[in-house]
N, C-alpha and C. Protein backbone atom coordinates (compact mmCIF):
# COMPACT_ATOMS: atom_id res chain seq x y z
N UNK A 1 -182.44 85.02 91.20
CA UNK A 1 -182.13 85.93 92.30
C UNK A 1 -183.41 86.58 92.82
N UNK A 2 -183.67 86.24 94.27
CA UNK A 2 -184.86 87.28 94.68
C UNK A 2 -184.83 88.53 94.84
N UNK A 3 -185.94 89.42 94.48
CA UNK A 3 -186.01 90.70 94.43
C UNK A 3 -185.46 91.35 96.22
N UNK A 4 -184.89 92.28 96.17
CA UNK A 4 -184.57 92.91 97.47
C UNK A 4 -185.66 93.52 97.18
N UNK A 5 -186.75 94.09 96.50
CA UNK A 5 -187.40 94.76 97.66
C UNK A 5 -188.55 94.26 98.45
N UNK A 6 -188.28 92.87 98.74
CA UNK A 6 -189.25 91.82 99.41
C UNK A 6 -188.24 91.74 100.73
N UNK A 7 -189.26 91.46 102.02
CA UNK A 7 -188.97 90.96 102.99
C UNK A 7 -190.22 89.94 103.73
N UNK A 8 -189.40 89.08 104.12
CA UNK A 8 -190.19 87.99 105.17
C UNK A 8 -189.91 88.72 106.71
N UNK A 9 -190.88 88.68 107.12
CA UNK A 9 -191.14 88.85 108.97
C UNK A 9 -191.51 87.75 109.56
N UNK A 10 -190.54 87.48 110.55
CA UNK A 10 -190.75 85.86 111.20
C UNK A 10 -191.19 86.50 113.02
N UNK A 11 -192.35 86.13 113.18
CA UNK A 11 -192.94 87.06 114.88
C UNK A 11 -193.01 85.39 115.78
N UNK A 12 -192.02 85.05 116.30
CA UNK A 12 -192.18 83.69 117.27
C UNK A 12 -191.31 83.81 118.59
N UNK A 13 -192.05 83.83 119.90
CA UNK A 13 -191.53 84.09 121.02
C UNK A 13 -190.42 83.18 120.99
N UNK A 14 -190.22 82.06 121.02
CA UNK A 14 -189.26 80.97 120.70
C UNK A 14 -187.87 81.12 120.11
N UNK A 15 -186.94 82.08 120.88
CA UNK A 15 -185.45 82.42 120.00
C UNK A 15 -185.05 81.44 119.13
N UNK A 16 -185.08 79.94 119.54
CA UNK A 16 -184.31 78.88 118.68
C UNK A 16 -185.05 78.70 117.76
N UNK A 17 -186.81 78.62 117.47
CA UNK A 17 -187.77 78.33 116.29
C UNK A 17 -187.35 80.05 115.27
N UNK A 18 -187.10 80.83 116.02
CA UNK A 18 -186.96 82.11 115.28
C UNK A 18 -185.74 82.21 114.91
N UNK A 19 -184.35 81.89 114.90
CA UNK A 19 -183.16 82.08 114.61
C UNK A 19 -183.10 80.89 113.40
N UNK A 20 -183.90 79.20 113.56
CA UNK A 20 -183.68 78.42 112.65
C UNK A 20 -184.85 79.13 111.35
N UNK A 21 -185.90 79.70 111.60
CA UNK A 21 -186.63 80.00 110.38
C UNK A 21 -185.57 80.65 109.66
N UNK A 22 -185.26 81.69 110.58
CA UNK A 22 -184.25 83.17 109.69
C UNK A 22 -183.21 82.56 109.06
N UNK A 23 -182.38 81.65 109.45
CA UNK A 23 -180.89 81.05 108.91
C UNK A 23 -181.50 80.37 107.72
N UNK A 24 -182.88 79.74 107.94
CA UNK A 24 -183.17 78.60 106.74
C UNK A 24 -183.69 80.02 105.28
N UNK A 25 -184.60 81.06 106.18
CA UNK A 25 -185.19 81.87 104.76
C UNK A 25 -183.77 82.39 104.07
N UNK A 26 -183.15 82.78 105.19
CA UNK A 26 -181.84 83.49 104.49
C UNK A 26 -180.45 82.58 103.65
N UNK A 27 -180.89 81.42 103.86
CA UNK A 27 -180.03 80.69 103.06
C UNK A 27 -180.62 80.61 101.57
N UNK A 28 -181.99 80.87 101.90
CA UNK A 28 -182.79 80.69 100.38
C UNK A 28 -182.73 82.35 99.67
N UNK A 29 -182.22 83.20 100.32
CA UNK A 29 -182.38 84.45 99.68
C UNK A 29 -182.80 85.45 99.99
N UNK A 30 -183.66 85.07 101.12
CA UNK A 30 -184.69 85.74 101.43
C UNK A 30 -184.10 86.73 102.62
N UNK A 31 -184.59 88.00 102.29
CA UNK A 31 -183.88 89.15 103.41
C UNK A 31 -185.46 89.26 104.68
N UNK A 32 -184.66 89.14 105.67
CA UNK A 32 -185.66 88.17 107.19
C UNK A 32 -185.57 89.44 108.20
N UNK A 33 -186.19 89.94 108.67
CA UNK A 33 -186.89 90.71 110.00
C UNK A 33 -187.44 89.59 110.80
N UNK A 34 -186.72 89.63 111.91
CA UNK A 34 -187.19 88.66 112.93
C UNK A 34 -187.88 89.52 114.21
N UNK A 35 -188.60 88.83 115.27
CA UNK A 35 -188.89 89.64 116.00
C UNK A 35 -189.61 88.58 117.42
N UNK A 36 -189.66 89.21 118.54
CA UNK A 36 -189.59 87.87 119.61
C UNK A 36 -191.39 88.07 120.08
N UNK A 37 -191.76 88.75 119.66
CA UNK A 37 -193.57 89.34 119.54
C UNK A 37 -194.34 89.92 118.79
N UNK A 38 -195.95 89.79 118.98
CA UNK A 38 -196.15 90.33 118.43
C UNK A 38 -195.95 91.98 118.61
N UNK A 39 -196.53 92.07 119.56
CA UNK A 39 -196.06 93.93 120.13
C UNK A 39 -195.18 94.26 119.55
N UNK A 40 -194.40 93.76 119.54
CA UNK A 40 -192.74 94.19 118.87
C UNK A 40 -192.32 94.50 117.70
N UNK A 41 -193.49 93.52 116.85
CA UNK A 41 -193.03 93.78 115.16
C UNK A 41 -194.41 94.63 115.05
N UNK A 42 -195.63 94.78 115.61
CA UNK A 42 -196.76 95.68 115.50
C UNK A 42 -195.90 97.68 115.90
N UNK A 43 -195.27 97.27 116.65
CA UNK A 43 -194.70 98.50 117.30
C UNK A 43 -193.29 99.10 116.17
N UNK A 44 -192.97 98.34 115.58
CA UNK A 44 -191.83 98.78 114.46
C UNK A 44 -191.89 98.89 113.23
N UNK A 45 -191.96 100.18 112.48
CA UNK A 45 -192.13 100.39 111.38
C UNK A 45 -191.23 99.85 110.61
N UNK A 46 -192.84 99.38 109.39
CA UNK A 46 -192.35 98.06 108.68
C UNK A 46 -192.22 99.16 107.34
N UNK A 47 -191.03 98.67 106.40
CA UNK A 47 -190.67 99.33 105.15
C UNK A 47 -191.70 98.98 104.49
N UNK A 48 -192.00 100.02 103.04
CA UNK A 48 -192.35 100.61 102.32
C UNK A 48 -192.11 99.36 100.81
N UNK A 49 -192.13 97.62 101.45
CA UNK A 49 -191.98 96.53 100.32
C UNK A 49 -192.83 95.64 100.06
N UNK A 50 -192.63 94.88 99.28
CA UNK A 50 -193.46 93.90 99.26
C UNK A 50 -192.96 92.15 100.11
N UNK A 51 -193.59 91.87 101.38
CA UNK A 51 -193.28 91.55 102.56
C UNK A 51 -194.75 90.35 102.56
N UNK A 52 -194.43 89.12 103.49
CA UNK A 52 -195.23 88.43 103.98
C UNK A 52 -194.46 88.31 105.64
N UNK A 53 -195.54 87.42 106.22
CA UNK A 53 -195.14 87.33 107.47
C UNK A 53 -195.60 85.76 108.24
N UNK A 54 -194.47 85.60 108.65
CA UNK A 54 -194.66 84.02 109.35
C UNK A 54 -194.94 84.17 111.07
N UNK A 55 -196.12 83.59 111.18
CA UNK A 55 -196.36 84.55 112.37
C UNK A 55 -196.63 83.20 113.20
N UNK A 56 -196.23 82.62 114.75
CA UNK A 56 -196.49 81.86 115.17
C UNK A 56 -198.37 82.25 115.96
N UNK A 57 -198.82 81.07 115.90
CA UNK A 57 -199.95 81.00 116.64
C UNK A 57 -200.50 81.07 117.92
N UNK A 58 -199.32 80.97 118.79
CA UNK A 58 -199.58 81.05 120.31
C UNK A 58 -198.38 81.85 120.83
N UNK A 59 -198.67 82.63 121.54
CA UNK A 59 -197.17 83.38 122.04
C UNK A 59 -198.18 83.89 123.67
N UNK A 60 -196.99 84.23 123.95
CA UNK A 60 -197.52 84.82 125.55
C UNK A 60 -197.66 86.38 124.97
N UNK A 61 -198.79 86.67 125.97
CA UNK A 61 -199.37 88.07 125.67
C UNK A 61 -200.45 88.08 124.48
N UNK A 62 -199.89 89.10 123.32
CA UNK A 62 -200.36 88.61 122.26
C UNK A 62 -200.72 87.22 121.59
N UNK A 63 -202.02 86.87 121.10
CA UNK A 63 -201.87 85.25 119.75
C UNK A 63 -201.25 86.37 118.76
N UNK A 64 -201.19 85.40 118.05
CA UNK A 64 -201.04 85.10 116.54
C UNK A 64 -202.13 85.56 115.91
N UNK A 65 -203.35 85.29 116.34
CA UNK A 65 -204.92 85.94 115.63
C UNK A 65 -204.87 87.35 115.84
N UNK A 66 -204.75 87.47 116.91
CA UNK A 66 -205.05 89.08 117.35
C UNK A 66 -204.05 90.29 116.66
N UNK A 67 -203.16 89.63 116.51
CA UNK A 67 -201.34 90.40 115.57
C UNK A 67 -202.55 90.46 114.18
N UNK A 68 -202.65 89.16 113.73
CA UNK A 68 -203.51 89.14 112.23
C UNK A 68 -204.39 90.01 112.11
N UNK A 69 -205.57 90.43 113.40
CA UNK A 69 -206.31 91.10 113.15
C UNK A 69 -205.75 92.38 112.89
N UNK A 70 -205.01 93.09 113.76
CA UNK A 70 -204.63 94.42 113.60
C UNK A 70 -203.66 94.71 112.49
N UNK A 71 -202.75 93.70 112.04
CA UNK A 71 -202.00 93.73 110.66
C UNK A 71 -203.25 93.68 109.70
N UNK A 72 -204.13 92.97 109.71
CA UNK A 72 -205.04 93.67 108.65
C UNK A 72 -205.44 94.67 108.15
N UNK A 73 -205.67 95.25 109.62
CA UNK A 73 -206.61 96.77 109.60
C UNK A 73 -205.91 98.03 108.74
N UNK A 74 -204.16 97.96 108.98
CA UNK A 74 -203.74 98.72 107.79
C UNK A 74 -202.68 98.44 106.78
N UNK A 75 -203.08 96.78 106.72
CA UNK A 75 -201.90 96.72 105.38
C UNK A 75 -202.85 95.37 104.71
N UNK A 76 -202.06 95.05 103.93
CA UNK A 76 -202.55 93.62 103.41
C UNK A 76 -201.26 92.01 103.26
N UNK A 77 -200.38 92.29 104.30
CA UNK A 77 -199.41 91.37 104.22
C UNK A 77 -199.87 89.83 104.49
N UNK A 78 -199.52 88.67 103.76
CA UNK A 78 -199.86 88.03 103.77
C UNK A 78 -199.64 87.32 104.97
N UNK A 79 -200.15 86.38 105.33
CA UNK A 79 -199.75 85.88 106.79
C UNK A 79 -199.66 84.00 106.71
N UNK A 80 -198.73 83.52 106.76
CA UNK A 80 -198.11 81.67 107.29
C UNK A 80 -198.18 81.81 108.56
N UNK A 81 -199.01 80.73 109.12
CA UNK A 81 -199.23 80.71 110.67
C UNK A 81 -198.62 79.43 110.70
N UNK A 82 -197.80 79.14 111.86
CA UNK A 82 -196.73 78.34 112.37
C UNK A 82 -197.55 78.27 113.96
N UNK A 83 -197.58 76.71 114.48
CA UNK A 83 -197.77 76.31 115.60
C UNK A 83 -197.48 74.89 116.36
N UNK A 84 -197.39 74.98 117.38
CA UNK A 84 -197.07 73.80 117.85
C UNK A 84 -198.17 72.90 118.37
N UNK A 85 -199.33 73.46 118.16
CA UNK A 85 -200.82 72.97 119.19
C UNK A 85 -201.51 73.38 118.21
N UNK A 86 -201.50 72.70 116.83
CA UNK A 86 -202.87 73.24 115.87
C UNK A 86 -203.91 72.99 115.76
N UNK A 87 -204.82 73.35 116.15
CA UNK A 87 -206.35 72.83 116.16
C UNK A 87 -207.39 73.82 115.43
N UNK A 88 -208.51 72.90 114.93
CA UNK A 88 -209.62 73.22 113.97
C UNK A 88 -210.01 74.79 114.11
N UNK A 89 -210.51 75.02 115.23
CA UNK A 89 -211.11 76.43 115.64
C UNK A 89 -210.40 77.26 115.09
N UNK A 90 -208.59 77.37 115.44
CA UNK A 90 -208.16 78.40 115.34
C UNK A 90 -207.49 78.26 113.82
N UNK A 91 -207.50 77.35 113.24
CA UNK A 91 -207.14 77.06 111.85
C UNK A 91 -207.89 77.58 110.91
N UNK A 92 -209.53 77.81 111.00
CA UNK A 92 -210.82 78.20 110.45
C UNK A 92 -210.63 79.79 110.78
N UNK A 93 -210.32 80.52 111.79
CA UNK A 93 -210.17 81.61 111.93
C UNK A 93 -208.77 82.34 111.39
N UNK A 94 -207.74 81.60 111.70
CA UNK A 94 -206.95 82.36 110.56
C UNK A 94 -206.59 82.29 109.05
N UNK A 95 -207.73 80.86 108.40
CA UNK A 95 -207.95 81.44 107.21
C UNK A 95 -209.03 82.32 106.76
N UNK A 96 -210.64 82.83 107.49
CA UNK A 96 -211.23 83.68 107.30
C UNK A 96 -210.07 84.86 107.62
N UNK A 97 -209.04 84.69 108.49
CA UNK A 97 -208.75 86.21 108.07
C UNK A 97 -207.81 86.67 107.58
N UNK A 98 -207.85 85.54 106.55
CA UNK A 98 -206.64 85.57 104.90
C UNK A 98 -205.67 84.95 105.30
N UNK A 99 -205.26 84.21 105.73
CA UNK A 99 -203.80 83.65 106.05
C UNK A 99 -203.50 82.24 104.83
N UNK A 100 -202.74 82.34 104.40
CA UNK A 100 -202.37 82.12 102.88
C UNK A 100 -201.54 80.60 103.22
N UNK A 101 -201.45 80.28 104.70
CA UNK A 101 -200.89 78.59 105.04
C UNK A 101 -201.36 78.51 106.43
N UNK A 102 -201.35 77.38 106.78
CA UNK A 102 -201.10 76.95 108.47
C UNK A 102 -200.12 75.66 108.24
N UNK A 103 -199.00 75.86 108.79
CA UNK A 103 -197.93 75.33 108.99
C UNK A 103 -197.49 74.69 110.59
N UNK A 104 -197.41 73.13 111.17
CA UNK A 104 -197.34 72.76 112.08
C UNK A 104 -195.90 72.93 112.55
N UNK A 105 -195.38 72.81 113.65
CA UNK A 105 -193.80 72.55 114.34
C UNK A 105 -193.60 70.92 114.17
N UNK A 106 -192.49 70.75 113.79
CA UNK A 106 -191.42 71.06 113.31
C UNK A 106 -191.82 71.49 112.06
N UNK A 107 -191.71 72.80 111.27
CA UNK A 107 -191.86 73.46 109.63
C UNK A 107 -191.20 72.47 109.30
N UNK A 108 -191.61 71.89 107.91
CA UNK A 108 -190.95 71.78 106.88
C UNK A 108 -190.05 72.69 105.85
N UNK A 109 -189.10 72.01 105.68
CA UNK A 109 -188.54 73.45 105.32
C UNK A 109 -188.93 73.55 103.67
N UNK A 110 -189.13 72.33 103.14
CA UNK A 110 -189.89 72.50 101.76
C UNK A 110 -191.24 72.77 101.68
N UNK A 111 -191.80 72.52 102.47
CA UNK A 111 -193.24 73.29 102.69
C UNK A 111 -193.34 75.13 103.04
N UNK A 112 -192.26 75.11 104.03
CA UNK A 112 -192.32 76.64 104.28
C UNK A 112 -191.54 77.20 103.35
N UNK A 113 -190.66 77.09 102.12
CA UNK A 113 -190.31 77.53 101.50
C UNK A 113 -191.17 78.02 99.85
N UNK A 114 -192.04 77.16 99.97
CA UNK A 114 -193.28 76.87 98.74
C UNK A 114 -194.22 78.02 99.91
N UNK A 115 -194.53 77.98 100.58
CA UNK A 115 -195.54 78.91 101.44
C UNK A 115 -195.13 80.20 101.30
N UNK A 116 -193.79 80.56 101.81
CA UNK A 116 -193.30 81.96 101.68
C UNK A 116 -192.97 82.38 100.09
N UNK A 117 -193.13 81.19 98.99
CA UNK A 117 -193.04 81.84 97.31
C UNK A 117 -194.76 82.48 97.17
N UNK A 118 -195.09 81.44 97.67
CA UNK A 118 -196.85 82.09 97.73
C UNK A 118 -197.26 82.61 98.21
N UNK A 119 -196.50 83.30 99.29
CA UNK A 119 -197.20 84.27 99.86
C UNK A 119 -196.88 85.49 99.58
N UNK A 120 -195.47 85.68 98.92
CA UNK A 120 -195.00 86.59 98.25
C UNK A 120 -195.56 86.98 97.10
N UNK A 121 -196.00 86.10 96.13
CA UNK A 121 -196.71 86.04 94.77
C UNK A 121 -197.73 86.81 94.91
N UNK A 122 -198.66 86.52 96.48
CA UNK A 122 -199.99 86.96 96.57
C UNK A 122 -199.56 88.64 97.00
N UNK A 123 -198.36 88.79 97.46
CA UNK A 123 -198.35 90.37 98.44
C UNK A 123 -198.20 91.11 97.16
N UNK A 124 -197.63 90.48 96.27
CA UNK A 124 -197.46 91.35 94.35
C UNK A 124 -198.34 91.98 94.10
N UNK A 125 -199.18 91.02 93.92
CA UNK A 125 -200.46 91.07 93.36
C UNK A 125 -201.18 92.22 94.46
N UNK A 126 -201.28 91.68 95.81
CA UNK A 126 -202.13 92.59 96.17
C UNK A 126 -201.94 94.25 96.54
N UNK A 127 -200.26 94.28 95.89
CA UNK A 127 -199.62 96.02 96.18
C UNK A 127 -199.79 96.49 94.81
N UNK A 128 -200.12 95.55 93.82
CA UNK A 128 -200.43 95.35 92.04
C UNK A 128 -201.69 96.24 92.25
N UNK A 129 -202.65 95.71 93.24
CA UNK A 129 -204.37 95.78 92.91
C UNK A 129 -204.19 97.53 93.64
N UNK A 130 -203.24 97.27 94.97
CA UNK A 130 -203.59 98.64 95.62
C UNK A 130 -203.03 99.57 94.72
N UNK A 131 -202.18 99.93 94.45
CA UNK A 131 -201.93 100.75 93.78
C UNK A 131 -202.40 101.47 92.38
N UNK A 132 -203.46 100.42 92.14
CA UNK A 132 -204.09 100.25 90.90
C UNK A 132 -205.52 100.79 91.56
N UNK A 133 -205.65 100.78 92.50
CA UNK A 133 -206.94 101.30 93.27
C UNK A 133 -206.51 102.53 93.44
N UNK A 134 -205.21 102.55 94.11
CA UNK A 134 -205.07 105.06 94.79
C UNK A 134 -204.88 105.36 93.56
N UNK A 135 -204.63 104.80 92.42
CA UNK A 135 -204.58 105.76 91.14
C UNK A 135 -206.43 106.06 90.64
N UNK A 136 -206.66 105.11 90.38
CA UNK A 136 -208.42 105.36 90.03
C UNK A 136 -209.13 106.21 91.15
N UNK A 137 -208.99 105.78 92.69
CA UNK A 137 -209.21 107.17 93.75
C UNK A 137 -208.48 108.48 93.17
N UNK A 138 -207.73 108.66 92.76
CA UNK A 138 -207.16 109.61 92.40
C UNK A 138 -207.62 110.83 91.36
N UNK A 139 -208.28 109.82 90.17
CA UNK A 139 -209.12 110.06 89.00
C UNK A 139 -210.22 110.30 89.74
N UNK A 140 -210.96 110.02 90.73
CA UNK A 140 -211.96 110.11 90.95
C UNK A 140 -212.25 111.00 91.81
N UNK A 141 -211.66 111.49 92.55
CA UNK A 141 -210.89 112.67 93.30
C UNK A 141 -210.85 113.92 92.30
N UNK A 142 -210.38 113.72 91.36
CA UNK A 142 -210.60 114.94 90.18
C UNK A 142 -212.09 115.28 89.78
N UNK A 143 -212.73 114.63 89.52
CA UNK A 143 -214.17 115.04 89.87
C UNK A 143 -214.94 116.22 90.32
N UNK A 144 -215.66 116.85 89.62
CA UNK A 144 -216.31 118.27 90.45
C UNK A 144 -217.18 117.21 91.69
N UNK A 145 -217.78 117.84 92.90
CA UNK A 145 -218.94 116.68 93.27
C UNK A 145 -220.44 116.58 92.66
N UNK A 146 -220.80 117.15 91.91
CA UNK A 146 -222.06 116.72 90.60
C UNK A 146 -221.37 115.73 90.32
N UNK A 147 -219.93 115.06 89.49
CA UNK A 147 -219.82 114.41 88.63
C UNK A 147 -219.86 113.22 89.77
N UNK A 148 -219.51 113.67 91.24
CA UNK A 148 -218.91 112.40 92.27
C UNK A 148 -220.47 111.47 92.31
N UNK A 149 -221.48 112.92 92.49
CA UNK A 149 -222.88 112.43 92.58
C UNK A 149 -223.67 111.39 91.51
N UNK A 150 -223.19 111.81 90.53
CA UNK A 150 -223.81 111.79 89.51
C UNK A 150 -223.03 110.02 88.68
N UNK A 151 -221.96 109.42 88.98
CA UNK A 151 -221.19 108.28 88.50
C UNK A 151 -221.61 107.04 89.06
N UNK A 152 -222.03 107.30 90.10
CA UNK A 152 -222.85 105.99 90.73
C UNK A 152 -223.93 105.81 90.16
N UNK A 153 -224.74 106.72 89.84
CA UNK A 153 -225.90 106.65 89.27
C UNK A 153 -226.52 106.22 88.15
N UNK A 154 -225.39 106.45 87.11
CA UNK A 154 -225.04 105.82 85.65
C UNK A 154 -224.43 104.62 86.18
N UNK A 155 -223.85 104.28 86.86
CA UNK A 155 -222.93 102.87 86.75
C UNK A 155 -223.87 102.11 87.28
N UNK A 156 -224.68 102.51 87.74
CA UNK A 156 -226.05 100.93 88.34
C UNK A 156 -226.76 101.30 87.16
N UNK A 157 -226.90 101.84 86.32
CA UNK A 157 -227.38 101.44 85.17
C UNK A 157 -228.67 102.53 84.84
N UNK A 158 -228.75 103.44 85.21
CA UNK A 158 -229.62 104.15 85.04
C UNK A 158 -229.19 105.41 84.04
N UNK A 159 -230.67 105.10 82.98
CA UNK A 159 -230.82 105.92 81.96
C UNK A 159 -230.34 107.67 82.26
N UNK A 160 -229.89 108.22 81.08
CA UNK A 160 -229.42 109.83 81.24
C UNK A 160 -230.80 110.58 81.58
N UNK A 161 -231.58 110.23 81.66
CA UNK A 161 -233.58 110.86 81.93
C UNK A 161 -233.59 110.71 83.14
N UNK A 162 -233.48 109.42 83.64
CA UNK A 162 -233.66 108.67 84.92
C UNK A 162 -232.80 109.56 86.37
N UNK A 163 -231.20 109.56 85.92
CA UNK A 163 -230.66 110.29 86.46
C UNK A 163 -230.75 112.14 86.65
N UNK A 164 -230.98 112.30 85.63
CA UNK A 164 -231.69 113.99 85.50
C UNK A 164 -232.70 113.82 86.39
N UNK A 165 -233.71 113.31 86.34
CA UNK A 165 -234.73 113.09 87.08
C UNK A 165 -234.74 113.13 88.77
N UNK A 166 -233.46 112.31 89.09
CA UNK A 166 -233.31 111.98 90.17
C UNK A 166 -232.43 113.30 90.78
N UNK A 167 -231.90 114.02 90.08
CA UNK A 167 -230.70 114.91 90.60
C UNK A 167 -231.60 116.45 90.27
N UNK A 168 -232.65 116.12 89.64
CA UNK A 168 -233.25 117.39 89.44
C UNK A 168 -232.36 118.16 88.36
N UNK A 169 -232.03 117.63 87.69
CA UNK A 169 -231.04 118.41 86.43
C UNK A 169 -231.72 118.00 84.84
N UNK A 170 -231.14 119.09 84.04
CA UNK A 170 -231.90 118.12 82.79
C UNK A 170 -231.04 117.36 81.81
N UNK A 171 -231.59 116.15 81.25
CA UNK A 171 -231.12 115.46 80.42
C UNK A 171 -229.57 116.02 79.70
N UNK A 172 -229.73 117.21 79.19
CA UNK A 172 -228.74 117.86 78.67
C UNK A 172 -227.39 117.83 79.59
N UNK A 173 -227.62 118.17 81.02
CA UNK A 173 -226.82 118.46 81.78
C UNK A 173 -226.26 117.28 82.22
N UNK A 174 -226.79 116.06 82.28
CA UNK A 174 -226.10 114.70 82.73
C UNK A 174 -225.71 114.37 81.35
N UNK A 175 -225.90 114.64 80.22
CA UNK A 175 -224.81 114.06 79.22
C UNK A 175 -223.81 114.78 78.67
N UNK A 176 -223.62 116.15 79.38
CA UNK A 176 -222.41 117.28 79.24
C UNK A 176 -221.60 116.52 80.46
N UNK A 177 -221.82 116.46 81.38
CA UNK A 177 -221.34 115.25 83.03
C UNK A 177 -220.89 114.31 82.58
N UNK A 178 -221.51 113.93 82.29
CA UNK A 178 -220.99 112.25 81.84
C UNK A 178 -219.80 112.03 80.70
N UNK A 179 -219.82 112.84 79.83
CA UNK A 179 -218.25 113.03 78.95
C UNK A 179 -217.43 113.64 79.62
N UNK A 180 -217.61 114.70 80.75
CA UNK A 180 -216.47 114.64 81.78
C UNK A 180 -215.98 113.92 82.44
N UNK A 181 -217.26 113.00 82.70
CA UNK A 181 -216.68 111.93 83.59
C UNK A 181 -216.13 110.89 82.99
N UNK A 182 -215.70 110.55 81.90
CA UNK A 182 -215.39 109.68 81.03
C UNK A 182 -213.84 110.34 80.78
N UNK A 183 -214.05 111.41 80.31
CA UNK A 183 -212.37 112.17 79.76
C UNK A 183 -211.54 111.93 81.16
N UNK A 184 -212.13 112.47 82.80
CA UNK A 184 -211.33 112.43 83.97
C UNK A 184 -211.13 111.01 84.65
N UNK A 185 -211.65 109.92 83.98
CA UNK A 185 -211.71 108.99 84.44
C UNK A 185 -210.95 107.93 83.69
N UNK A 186 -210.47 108.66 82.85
CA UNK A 186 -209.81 108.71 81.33
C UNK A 186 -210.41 106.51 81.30
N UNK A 187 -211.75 106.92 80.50
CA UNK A 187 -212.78 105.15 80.79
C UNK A 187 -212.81 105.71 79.16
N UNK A 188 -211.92 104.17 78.20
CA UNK A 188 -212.01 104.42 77.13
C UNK A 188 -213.48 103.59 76.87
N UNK A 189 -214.29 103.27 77.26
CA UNK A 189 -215.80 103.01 77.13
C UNK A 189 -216.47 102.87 78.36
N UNK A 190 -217.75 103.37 78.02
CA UNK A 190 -218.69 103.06 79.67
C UNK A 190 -218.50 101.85 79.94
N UNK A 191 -218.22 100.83 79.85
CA UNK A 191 -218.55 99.52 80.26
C UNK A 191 -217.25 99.60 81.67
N UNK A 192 -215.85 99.85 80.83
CA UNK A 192 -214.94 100.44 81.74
C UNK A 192 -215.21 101.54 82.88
N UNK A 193 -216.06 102.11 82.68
CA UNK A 193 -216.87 103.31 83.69
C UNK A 193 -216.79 102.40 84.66
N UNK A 194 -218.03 101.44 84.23
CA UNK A 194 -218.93 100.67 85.47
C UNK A 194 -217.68 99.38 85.98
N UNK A 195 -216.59 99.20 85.32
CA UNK A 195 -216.27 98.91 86.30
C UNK A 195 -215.33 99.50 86.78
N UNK A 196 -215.14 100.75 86.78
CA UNK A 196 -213.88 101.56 87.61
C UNK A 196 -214.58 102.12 88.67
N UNK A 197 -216.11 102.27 88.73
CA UNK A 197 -217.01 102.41 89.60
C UNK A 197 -217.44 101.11 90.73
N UNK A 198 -216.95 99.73 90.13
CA UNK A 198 -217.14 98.52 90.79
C UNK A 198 -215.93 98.39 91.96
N UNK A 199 -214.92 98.74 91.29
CA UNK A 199 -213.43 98.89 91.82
C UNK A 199 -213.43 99.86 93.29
N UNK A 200 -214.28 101.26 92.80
CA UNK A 200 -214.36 102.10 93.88
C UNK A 200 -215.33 101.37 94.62
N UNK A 201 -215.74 100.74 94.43
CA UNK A 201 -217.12 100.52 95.69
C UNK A 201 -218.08 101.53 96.02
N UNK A 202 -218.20 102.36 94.45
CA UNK A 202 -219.57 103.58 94.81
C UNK A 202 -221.15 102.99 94.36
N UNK A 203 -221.54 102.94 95.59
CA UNK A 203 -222.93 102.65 95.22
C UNK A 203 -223.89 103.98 94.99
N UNK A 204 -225.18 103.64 94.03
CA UNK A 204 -225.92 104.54 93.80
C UNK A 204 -226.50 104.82 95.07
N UNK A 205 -227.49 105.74 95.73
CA UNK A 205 -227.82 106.28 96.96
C UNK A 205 -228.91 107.64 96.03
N UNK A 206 -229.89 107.70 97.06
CA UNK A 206 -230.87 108.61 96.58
C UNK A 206 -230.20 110.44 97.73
N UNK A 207 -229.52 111.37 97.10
CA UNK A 207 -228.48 112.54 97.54
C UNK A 207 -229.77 113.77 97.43
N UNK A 208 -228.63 115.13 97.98
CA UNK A 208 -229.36 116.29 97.64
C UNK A 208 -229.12 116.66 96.59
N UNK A 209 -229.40 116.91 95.80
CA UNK A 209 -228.92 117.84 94.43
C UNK A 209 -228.45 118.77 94.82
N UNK A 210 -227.44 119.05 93.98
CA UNK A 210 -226.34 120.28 94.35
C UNK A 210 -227.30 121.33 92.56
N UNK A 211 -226.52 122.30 92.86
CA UNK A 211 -227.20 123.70 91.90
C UNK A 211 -226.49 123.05 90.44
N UNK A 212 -227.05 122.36 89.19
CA UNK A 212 -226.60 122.38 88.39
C UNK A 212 -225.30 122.97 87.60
């Protein structure tokens, strides 16, 4: 039984290519948001699940690329591109910008059914990773900003001297820091530090020193 809290989004100007996707996902289980544009499914708030999207490649008004681009910018849903005119250029561009199939007209329906398990698998995973990311932002957020300053600095690898040095603090004071930053970061070893620091994407940077 598939999970309800997954949905497929099918975006194809084409009523008859969009009514046969939906009848075929929904015979397989799958709970289907259809929509006759892109504008249309960009313009309607999408629930709070774990969702891929079958998005045709050419439509009037909006492409198919341009929907991809801006569905990027604030989510990470996976994207099956469906077309009737597939060619190299635009095949190369919607897998640089993650699209997880390119699927020709007439779909297969055993192909698009293996596409939408994988693309679902991947949206898991990647609401797995986010959520696993705003919790460590979160930890890291708890932070005085000495400690915010001061974690990048140790995680590229620089000695407790090195960093005193650099922050104008003394030795003493970056290794009283640094077991805070370990307890709030709750990092049952530095190695885990550096990479909950890899995860954030904090790079070291030469700062002002704040007052010890």
């Amino acid at each position: 039984m598939e999970s309800a809290s997954e949905v497929v989004y099918v975006v194809d100007d084409d009523r008859r290519v969009r009514e046969a996707l939906s009848a075929l996902l929904r015979a397989n289980g799958r709970d289907v948001h259809a929509f006759s544009s892109g504008r249309e499914f960009l313009d309607t708030p999408r629930q709070d699940v774990v969702a891929c999207l079958i998005l045709d490649m050419r439509m009037p008004g909006m492409s198919g690329l341009e929907v991809q681009e801006l569905v990027s910018r604030d989510s990470r849903i996976p994207v099956i591109f469906i077309t009737g005119r597939g060619d190299v250029p635009s095949t190369v561009l919607a897998m640089k910008g993650g699209a997880v199939d390119f699927l020709t007209k007439p779909v297969d329906e055993d192909a698009l059914m293996r596409a939408v398990d994988s693309a679902l698998a991947r949206a898991h995973v990647l609401r797995g990773e986010a959520e696993e990311t705003a919790a460590l932002r979160a930890l890291y957020q708890s932070l005085t900003p000495r400690e915010q300053e001061l974690l990048p600095l140790l995680a590229s690898g620089l000695l407790n001297k090195q960093a005193a040095a650099m922050l104008g603090i003394t030795e003493y004071t970056v290794q009283v820091h640094r077991g805070h930053i370990m307890r709030k970061m709750q990092a049952d070893s530095f190695a885990t530090l550096v990479r909950q620091a890899s995860r954030l994407r904090l790079e070291a940077s030469p700062t002002t020193a704040f007052d010890a």
